[in-house]
PDB file of N, CA and C in Angstrom:
ATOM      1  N   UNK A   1       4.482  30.099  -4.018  1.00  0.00           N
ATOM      2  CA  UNK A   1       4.294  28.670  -4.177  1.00  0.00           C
ATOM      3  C   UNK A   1       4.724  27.955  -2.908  1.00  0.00           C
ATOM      4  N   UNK A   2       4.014  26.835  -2.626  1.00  0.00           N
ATOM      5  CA  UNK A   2       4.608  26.015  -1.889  1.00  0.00           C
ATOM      6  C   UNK A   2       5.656  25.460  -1.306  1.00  0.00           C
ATOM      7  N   UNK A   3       6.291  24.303  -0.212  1.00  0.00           N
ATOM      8  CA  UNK A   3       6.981  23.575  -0.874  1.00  0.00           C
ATOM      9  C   UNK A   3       6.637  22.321  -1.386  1.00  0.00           C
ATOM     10  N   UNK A   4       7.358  21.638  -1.829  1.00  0.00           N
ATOM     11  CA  UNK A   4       6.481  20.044  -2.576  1.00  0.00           C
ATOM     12  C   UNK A   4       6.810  19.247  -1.119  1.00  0.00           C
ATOM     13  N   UNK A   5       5.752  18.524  -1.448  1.00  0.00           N
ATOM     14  CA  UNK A   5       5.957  17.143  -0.102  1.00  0.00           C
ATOM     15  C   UNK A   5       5.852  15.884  -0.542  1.00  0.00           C
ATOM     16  N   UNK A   6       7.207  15.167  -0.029  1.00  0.00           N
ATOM     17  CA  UNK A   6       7.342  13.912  -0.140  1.00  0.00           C
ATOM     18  C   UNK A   6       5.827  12.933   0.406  1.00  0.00           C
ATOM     19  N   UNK A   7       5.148  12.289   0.028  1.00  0.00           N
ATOM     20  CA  UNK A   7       3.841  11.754   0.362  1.00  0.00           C
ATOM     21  C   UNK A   7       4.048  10.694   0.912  1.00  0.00           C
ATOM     22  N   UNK A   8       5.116   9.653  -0.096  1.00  0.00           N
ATOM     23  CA  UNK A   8       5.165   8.329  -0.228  1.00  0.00           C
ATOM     24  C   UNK A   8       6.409   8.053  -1.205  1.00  0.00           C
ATOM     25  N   UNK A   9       7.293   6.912  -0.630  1.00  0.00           N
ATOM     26  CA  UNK A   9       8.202   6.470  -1.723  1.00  0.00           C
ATOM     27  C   UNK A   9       8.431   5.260  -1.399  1.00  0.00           C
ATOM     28  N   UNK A  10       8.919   4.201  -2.296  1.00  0.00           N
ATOM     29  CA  UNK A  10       9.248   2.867  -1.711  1.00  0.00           C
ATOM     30  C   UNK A  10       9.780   2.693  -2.865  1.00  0.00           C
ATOM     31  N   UNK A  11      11.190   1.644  -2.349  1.00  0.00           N
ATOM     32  CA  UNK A  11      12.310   0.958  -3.407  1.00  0.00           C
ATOM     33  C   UNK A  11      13.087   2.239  -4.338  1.00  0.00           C
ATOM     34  N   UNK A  12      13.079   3.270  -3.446  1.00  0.00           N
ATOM     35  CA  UNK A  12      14.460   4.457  -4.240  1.00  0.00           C
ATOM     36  C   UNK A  12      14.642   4.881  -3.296  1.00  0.00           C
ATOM     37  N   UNK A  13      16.005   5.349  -3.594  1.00  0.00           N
ATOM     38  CA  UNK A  13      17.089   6.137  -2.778  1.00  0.00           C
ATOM     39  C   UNK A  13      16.973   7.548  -1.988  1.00  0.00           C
ATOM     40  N   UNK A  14      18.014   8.059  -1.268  1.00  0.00           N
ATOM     41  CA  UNK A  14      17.318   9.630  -0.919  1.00  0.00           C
ATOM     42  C   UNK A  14      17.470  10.529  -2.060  1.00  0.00           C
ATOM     43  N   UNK A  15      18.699  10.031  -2.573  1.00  0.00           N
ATOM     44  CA  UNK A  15      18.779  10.426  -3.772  1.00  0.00           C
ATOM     45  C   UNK A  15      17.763  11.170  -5.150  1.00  0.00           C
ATOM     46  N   UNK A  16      17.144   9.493  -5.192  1.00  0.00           N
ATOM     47  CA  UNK A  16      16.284   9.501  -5.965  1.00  0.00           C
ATOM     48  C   UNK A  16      14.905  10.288  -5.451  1.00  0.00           C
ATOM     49  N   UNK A  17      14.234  10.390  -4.502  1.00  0.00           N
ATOM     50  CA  UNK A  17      13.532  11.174  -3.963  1.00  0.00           C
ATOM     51  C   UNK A  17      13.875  12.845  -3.872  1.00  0.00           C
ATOM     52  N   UNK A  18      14.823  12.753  -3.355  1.00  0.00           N
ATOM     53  CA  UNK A  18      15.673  14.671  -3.305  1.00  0.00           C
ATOM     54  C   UNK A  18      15.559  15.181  -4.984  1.00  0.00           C
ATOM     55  N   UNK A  19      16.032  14.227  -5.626  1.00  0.00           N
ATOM     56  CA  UNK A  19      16.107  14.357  -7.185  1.00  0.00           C
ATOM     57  C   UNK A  19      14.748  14.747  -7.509  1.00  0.00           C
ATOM     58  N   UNK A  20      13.719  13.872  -7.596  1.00  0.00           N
ATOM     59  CA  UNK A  20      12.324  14.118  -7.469  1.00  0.00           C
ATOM     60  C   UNK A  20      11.874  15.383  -7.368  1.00  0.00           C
ATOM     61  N   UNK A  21      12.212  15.819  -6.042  1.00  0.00           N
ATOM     62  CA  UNK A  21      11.526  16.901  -5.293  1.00  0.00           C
ATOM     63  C   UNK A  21      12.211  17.979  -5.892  1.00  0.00           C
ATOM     64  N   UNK A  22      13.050  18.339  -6.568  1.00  0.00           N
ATOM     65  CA  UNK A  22      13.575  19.312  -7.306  1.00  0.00           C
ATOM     66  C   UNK A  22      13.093  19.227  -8.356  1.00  0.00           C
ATOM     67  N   UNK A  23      13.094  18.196  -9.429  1.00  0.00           N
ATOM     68  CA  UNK A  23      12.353  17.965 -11.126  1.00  0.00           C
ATOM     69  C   UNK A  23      11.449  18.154 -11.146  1.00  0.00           C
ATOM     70  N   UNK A  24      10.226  18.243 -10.119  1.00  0.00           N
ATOM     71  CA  UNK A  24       8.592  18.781  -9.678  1.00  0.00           C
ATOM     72  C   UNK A  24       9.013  20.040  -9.520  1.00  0.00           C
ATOM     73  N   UNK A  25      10.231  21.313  -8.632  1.00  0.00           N
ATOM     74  CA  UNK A  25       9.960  22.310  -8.524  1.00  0.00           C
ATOM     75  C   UNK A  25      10.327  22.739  -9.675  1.00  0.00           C
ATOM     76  N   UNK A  26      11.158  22.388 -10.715  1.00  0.00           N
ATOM     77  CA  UNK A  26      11.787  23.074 -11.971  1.00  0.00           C
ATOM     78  C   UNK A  26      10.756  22.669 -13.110  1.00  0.00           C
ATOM     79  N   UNK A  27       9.994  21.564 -13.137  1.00  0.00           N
ATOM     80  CA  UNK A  27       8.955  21.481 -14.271  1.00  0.00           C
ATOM     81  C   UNK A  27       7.711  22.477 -14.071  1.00  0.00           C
ATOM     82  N   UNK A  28       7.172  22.955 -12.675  1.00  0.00           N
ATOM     83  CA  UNK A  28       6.073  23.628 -12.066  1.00  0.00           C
ATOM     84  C   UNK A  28       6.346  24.911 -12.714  1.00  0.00           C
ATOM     85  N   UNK A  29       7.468  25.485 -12.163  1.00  0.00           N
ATOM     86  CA  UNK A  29       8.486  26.242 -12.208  1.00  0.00           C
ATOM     87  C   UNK A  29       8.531  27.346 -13.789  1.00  0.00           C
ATOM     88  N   UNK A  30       8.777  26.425 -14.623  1.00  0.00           N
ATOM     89  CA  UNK A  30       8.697  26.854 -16.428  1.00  0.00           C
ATOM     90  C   UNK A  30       7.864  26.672 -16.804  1.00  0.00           C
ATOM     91  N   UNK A  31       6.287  26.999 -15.736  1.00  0.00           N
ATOM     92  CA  UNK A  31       4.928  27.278 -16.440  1.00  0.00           C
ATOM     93  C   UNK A  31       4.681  26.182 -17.697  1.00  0.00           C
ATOM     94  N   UNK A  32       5.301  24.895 -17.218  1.00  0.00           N
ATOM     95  CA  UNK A  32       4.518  23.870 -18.438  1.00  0.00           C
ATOM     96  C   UNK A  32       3.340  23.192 -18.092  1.00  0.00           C
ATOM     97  N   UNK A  33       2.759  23.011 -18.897  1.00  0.00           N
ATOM     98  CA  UNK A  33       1.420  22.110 -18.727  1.00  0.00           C
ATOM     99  C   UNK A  33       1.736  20.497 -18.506  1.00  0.00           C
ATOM    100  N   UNK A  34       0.291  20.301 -17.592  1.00  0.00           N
ATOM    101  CA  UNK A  34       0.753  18.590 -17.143  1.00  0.00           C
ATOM    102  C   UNK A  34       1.509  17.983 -18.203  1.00  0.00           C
ATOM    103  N   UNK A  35       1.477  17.769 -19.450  1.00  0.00           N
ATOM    104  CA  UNK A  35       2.049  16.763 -20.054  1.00  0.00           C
ATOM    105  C   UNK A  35       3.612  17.382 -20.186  1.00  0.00           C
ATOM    106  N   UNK A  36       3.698  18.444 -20.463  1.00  0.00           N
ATOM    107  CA  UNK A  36       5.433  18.988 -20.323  1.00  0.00           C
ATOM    108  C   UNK A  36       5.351  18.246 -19.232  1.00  0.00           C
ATOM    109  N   UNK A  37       5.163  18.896 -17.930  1.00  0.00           N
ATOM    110  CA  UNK A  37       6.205  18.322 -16.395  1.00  0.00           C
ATOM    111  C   UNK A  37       6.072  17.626 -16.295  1.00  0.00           C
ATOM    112  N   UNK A  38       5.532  16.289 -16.281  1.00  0.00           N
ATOM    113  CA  UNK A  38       5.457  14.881 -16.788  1.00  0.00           C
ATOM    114  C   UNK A  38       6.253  14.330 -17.452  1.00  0.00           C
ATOM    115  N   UNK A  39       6.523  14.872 -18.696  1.00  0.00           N
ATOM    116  CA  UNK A  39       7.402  14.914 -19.793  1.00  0.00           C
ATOM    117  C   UNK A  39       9.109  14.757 -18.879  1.00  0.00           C
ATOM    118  N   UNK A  40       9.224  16.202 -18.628  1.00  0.00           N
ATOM    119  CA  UNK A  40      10.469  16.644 -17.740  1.00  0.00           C
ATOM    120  C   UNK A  40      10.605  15.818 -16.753  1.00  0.00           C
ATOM    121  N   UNK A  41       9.981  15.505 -15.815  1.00  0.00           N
ATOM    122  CA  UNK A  41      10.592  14.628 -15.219  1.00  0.00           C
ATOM    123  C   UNK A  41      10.766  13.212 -15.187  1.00  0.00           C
ATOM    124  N   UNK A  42       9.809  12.423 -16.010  1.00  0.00           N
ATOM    125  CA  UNK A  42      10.160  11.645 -16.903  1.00  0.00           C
ATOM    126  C   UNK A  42      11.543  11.435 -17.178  1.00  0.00           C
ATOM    127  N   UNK A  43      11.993  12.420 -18.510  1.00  0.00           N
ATOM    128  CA  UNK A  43      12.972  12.530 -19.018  1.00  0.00           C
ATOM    129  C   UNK A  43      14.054  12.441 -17.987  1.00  0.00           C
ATOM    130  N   UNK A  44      14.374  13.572 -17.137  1.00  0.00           N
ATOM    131  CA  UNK A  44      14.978  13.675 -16.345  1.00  0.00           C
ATOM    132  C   UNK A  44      15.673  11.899 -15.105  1.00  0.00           C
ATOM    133  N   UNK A  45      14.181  11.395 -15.083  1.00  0.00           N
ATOM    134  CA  UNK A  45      14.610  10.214 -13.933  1.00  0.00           C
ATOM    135  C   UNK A  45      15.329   9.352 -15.497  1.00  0.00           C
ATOM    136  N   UNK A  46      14.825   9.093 -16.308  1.00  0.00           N
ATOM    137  CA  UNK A  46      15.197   8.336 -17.524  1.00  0.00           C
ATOM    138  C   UNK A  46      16.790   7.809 -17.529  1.00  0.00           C
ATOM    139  N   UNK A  47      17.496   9.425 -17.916  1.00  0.00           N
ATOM    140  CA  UNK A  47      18.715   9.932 -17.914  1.00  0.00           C
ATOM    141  C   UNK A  47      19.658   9.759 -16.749  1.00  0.00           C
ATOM    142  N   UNK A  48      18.996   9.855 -15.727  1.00  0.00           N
ATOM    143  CA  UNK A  48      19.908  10.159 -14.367  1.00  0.00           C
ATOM    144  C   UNK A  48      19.885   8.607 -13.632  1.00  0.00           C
ATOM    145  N   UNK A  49      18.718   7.869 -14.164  1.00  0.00           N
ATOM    146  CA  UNK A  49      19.092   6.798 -12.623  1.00  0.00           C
ATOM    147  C   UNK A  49      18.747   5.353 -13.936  1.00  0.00           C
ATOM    148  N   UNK A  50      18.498   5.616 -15.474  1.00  0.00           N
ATOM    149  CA  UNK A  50      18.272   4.442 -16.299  1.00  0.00           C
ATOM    150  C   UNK A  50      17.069   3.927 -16.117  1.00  0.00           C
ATOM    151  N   UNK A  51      17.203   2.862 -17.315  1.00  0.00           N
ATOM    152  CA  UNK A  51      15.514   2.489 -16.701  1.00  0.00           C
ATOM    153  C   UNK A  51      14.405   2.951 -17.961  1.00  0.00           C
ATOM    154  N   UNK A  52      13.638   2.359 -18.030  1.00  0.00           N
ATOM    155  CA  UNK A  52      12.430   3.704 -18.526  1.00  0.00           C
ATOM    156  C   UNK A  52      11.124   3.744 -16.873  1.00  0.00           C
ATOM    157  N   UNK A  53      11.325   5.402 -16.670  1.00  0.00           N
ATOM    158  CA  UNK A  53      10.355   6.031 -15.524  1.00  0.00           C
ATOM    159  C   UNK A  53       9.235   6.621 -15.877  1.00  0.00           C
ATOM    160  N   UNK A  54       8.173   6.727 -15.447  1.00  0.00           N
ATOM    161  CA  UNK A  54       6.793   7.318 -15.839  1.00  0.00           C
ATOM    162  C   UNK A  54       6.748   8.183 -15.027  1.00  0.00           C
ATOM    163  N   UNK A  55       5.694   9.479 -15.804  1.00  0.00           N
ATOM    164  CA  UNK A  55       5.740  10.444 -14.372  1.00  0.00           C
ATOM    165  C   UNK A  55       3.894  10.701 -14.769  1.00  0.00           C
ATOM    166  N   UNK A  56       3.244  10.523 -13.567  1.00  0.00           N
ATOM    167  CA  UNK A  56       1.699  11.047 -14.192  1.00  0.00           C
ATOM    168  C   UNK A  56       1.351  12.484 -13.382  1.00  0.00           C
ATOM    169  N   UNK A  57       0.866  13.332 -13.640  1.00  0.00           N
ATOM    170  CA  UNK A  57       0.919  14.607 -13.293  1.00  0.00           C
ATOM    171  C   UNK A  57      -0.878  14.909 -13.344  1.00  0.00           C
ATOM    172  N   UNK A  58      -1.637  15.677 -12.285  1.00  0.00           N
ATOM    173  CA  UNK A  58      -3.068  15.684 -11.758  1.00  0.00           C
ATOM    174  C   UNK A  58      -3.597  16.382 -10.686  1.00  0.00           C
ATOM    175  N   UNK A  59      -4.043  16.969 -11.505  1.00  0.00           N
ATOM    176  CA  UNK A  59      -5.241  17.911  -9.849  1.00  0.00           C
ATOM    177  C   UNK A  59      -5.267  16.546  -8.259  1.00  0.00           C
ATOM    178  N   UNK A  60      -4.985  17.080  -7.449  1.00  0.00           N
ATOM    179  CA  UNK A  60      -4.633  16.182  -6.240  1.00  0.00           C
ATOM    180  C   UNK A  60      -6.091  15.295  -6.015  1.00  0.00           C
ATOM    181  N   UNK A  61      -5.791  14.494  -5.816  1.00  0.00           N
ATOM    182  CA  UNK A  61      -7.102  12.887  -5.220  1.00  0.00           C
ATOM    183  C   UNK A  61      -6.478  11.953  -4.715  1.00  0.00           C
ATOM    184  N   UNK A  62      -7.620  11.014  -4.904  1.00  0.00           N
ATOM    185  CA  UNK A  62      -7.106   9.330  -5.136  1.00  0.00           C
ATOM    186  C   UNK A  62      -6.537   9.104  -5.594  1.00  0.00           C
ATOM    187  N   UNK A  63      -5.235   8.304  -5.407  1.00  0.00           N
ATOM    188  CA  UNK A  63      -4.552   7.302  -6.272  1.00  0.00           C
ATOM    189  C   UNK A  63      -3.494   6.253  -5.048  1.00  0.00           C
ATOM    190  N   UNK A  64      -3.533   5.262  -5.599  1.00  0.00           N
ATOM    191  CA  UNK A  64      -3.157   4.108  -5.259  1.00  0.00           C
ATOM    192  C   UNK A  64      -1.976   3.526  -6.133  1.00  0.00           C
ATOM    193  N   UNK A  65      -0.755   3.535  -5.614  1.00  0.00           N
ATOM    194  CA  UNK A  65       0.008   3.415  -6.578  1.00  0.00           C
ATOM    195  C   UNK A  65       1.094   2.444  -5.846  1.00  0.00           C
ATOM    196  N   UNK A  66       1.792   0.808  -6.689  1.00  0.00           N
ATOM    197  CA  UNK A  66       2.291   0.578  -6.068  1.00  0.00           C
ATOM    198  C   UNK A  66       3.564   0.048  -7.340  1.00  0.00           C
ATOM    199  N   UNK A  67       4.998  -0.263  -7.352  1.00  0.00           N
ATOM    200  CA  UNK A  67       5.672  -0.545  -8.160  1.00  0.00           C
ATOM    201  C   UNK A  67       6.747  -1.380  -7.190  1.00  0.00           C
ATOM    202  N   UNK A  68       6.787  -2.285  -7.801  1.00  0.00           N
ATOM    203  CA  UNK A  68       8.277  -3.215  -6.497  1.00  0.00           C
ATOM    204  C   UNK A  68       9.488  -2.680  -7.569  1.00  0.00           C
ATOM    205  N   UNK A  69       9.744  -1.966  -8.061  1.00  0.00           N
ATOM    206  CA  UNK A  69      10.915  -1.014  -8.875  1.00  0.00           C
ATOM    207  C   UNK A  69      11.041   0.250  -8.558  1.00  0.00           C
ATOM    208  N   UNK A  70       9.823   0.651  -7.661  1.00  0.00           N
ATOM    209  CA  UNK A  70       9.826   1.949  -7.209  1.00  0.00           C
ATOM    210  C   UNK A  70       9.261   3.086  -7.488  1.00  0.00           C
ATOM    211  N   UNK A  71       8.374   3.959  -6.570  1.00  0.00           N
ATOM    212  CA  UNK A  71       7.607   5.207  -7.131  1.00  0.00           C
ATOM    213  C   UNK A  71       8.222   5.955  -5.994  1.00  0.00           C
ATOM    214  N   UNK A  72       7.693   7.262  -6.613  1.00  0.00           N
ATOM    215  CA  UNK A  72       7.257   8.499  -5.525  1.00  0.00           C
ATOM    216  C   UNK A  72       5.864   9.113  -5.775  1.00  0.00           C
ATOM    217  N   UNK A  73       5.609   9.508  -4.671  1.00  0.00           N
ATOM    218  CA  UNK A  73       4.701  10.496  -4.920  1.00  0.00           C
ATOM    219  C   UNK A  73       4.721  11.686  -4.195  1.00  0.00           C
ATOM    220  N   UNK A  74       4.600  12.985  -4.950  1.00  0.00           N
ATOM    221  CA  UNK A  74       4.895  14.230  -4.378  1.00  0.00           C
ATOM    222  C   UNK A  74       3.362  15.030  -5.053  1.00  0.00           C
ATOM    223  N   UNK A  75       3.449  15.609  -3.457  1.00  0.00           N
ATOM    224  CA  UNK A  75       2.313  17.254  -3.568  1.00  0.00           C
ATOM    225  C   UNK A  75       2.770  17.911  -3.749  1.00  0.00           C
ATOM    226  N   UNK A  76       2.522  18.962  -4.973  1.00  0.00           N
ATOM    227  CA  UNK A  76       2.927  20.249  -4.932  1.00  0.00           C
ATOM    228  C   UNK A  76       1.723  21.184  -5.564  1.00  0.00           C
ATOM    229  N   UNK A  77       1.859  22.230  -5.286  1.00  0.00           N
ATOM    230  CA  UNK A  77       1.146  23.149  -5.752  1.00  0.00           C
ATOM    231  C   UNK A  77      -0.152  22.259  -6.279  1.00  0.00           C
ATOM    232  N   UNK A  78      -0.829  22.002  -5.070  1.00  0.00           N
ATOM    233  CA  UNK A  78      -2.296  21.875  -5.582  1.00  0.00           C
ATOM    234  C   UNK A  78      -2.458  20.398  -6.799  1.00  0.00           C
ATOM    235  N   UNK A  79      -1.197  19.836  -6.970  1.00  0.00           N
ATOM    236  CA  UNK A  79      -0.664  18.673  -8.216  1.00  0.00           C
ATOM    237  C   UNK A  79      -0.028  17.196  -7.412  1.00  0.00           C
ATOM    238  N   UNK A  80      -0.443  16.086  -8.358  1.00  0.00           N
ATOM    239  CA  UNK A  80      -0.096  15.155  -7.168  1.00  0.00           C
ATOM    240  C   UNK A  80       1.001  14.749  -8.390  1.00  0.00           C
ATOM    241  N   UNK A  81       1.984  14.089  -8.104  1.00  0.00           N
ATOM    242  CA  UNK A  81       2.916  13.928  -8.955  1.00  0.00           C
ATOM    243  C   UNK A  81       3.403  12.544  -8.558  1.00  0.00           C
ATOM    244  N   UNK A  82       2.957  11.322  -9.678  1.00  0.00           N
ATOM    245  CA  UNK A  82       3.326  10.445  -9.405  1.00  0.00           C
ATOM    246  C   UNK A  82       4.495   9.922 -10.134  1.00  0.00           C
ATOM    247  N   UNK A  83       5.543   9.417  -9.822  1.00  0.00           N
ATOM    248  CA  UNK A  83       6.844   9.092 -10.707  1.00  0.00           C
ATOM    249  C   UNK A  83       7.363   7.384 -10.628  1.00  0.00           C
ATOM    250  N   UNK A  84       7.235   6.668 -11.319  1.00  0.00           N
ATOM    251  CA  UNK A  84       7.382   5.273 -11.075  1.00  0.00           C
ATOM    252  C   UNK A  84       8.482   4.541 -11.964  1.00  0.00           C
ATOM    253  N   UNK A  85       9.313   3.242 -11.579  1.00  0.00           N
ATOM    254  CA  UNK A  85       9.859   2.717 -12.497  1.00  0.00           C
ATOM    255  C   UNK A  85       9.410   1.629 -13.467  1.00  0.00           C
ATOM    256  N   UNK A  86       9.332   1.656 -14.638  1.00  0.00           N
ATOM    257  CA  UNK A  86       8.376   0.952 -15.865  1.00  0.00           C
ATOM    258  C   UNK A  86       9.328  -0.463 -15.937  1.00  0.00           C
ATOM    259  N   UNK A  87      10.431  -0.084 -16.416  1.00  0.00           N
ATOM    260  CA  UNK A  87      11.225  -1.249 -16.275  1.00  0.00           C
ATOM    261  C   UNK A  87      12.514  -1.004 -16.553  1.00  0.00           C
ATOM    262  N   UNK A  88      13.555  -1.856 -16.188  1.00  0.00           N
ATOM    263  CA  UNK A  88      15.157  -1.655 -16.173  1.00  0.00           C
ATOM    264  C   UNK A  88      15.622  -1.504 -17.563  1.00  0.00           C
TER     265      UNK A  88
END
């Protein structure tokens, strides 16, 4: 496997990004399907930084994504992994 790549982030921490880039290799990781690792890291940003976070998980393309609360977006394995904040 790969490693994942940071694409894009705005309005989070390194933290919150490093965090990221690990919850993409450990959801990939336990062979779950998009909606598990989605799920997982979801859950995961939820718990760790508050908030409710979205995670959308997808064969790599287009997407345009912008949040003044903050996203990431990470490549990995062939998957674009978008993670955003919904609201405080």
């Amino acid at each position: 496997m790969s490693n994942p790549k940071l694409k894009e982030s705005k309005n989070v921490t390194e933290t919150m990004w490093r965090t990221a880039l690990q919850c993409v290799v450990d959801s990939v990781d336990g062979k779950r399907n998009y909606f598990e690792q989605s799920n997982f890291v979801k859950n995961k940003f939820d718990t760790l930084f508050g908030g409710v976070w979205c995670c959308i998980v997808s064969k790599i393309g287009g997407i345009c994504a912008n949040s003044d609360k903050g996203y990431i977006l990470i490549d990995y394995n062939d998957s674009l992994f978008v993670i955003f904040k919904c609201r405080d």
